[in-house]
Protein backbone atom coordinates (compact mmCIF):
# COMPACT_ATOMS: atom_id res chain seq x y z
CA UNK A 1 0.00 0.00 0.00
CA UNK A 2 1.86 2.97 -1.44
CA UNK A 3 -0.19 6.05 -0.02
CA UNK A 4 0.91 9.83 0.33
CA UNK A 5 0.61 10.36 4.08
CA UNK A 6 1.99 14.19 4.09
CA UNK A 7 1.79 15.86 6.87
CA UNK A 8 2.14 13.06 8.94
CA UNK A 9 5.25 13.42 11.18
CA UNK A 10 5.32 9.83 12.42
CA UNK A 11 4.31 7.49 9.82
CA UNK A 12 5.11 4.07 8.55
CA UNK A 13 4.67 0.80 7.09
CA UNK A 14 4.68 -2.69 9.21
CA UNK A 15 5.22 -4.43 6.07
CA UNK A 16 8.45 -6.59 5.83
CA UNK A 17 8.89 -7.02 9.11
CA UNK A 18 10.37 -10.55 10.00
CA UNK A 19 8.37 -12.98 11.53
CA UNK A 20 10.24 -15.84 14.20
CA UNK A 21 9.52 -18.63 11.27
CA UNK A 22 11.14 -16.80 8.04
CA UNK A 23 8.19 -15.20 6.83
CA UNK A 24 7.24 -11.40 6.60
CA UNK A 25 4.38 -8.67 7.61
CA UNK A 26 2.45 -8.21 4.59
CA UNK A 27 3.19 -4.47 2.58
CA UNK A 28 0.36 -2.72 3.17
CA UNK A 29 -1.48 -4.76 6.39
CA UNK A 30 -0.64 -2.75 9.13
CA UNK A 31 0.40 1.01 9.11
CA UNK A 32 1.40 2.89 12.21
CA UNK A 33 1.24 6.76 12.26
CA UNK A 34 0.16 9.80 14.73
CA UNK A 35 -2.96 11.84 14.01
CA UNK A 36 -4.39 12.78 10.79
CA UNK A 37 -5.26 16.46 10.81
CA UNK A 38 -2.23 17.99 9.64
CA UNK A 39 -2.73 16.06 6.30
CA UNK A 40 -2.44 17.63 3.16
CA UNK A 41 -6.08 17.92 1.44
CA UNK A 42 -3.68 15.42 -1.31
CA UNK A 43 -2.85 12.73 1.12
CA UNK A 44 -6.18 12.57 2.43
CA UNK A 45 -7.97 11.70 -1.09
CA UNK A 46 -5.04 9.44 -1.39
CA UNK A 47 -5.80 7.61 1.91
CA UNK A 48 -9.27 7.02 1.06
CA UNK A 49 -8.82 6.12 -2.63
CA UNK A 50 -5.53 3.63 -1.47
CA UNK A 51 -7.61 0.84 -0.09
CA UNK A 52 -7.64 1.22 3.58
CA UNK A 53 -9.88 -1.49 5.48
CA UNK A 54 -9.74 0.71 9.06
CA UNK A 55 -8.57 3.51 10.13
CA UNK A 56 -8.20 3.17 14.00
CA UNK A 57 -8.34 6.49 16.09
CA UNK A 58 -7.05 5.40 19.56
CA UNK A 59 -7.04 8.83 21.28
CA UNK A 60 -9.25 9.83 23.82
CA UNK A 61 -12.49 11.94 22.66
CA UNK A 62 -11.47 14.85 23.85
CA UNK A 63 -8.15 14.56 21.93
CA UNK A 64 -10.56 13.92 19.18
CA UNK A 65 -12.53 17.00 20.14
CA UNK A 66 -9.67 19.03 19.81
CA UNK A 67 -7.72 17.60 16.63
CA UNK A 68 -10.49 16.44 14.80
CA UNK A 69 -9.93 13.50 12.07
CA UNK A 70 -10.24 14.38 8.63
CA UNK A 71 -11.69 11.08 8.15
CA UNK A 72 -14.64 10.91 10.97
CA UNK A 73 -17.31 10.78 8.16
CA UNK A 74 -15.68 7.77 6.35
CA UNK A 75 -17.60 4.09 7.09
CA UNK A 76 -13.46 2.90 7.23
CA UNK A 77 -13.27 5.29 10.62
CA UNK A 78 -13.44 3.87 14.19
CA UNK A 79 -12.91 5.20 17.66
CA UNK A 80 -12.20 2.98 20.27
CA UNK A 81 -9.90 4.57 23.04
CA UNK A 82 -7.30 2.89 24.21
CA UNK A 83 -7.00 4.22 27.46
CA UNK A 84 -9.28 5.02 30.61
CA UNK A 85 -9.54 8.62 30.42
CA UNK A 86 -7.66 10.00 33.14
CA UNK A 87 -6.91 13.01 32.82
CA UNK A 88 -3.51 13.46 34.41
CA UNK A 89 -2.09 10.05 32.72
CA UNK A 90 1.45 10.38 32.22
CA UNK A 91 3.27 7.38 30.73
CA UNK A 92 6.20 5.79 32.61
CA UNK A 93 9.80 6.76 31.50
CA UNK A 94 10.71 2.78 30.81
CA UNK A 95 7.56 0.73 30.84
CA UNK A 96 4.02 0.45 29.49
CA UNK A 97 3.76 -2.17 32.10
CA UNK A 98 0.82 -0.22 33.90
CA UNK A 99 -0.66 0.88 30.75
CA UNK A 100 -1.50 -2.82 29.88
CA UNK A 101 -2.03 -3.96 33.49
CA UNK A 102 -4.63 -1.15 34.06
CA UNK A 103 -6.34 -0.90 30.20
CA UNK A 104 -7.21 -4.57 29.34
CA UNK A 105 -10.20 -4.58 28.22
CA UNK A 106 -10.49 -1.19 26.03
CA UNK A 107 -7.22 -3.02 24.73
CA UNK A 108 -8.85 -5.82 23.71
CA UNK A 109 -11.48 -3.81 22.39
CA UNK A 110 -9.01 -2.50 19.93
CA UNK A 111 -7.18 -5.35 19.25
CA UNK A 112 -10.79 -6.92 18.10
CA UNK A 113 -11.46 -3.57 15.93
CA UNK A 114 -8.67 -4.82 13.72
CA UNK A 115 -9.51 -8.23 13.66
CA UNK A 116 -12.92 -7.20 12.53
CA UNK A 117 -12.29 -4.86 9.81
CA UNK A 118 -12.91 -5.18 6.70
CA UNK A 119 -10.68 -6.11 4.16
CA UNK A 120 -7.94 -3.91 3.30
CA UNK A 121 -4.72 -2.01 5.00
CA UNK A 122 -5.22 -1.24 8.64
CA UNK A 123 -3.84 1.87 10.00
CA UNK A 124 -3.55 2.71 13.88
CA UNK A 125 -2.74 5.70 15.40
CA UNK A 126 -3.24 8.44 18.33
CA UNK A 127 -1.65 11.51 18.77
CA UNK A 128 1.94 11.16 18.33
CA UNK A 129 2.09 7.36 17.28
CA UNK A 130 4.47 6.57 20.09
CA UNK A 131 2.58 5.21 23.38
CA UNK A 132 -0.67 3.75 22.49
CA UNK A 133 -0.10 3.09 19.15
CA UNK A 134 3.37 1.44 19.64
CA UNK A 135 1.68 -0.99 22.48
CA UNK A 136 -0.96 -1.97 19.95
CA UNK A 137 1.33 -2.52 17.57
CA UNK A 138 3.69 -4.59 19.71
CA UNK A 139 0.33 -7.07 20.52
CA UNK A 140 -0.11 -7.14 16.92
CA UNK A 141 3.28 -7.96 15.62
CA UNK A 142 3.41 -10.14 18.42
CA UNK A 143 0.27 -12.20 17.99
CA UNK A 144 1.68 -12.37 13.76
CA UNK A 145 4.88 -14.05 15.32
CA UNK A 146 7.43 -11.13 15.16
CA UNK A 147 10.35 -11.72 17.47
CA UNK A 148 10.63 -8.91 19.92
CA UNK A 149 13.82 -7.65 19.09
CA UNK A 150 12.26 -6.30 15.98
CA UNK A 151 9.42 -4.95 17.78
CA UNK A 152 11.65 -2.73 19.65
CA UNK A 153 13.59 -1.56 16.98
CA UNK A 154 10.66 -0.54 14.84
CA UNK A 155 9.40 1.16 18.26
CA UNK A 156 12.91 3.07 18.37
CA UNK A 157 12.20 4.32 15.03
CA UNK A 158 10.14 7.07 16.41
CA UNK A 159 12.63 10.17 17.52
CA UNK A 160 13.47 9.80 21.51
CA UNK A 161 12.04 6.19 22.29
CA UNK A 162 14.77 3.80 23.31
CA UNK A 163 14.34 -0.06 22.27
CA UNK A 164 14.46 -1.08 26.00
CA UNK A 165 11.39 0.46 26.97
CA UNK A 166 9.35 -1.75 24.27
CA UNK A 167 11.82 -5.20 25.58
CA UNK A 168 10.83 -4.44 29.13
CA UNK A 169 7.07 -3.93 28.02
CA UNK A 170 7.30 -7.30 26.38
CA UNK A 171 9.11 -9.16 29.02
CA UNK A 172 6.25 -8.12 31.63
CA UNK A 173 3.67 -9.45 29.25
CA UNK A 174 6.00 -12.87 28.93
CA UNK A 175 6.24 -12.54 32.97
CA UNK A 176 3.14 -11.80 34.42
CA UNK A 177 0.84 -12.90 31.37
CA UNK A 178 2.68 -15.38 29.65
CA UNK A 179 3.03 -13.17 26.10
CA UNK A 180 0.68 -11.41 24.15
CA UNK A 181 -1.25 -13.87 23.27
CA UNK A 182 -2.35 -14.95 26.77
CA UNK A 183 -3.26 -11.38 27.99
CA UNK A 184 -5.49 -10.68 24.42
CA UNK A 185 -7.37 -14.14 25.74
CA UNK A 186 -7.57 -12.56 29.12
CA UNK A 187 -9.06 -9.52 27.73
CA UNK A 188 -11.72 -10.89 25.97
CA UNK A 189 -10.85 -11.51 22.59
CA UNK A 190 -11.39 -14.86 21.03
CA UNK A 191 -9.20 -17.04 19.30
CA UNK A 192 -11.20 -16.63 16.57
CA UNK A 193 -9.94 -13.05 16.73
CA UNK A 194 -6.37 -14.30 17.73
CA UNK A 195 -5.76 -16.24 14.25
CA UNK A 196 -7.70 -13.04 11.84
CA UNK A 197 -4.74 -10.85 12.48
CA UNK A 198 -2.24 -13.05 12.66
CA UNK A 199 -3.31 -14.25 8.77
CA UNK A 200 -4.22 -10.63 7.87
CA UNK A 201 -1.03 -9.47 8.91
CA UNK A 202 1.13 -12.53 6.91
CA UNK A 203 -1.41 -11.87 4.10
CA UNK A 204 -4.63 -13.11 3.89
CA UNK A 205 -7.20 -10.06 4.73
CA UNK A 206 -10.64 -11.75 5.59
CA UNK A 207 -12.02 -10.66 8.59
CA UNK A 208 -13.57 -12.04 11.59
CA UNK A 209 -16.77 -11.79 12.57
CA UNK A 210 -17.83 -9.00 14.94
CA UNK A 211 -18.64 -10.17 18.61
CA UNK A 212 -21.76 -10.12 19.60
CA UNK A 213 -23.06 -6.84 21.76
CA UNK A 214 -23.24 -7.68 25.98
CA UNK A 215 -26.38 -4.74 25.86
């Protein structure tokens, strides 16, 4: 998926990333990037004429609120906040540890938003593509079988964050979880939901059905 994201400041493509058995992230399955509204009116037509299945807005509303999407209107949008909304979070210097301890559910929530959506490139983001994105990623790349040594040095890409921070995020899912895959389970999503990204990641786009309301 070869889209014009300008004005994005934080912006790139999963695709090619190694998996722990030889193969690769597909091109195009998973994007990571920070908000949208600073696009050029350019990129945006090319974003919605490039394919996308989802575009996932992790932020709070009010961040929403404030920095609007350009894309709100567009049946590919959805909102699911990753976080509780507190509104004095800071996150830690060296761990998301209490980001995933404290958030599992909307986490899962999001996790299932990309198993469900339609076919198509996924792209995640929140407002500077660092914390919540990069911990949604890591699940992601993690649950597609990417070693996590990779996942922390695509996390490094973004200016300031150090690979260790993303290898001690990991090691307290491996610790007090037993990896990604365990704490998903533990937050509600299915393993129905488990195997749709891990395919639509390595290639094969169909998604899973949604889960059924609780209301």
């Amino acid at each position: 998926m070869s889209i014009d994201w300008s004005g994005c400041r934080n912006v790139r493509d999963l695709g090619g990333l190694p998996t722990l058995d030889g193969q690769r992230i597909w091109a195009g399955a998973l994007v990571r990037s920070d908000r949208h509204d600073h696009l050029t009116a350019g990129a945006i037509q090319a974003v919605r004429a490039g394919g996308i299945g989802c575009v996932l807005d992790l932020r709070w509303r009010r961040e929403c609120e404030t920095h609007p999407s350009p894309f709100v209107d567009d049946a590919f949008y959805r909102h699911v906040p990753m976080l509780n909304d507190v509104l004095d979070y800071v996150p830690p210097p060296d761990t998301y540890a209490p980001m995933l301890d404290h958030n599992r559910q909307r986490i899962g929530a999001a996790f299932r938003a990309v198993a469900e959506a339609p076919p198509g490139g996924v792209v995640v983001h929140c407002h500077a593509g660092r914390d919540r994105t990069g911990v949604l990623v890591a699940l992601l790349l993690s649950v597609a079988g990417v070693g996590a040594d990779t996942i922390a040095e695509d996390y490094a890409r973004t200016e300031a964050c150090s690979p260790q921070t993303m290898l001690d995020t990991l090691a307290h899912l491996d610790r007090h979880y037993g990896g990604a895959a365990s704490y998903l389970t533990e937050a509600g999503v299915a393993a129905g939901a488990l195997s749709a990204v891990r395919e639509r990641l390595r290639g094969i786009h169909a998604p899973v059905e949604a889960a059924p309301s609780s209301s």
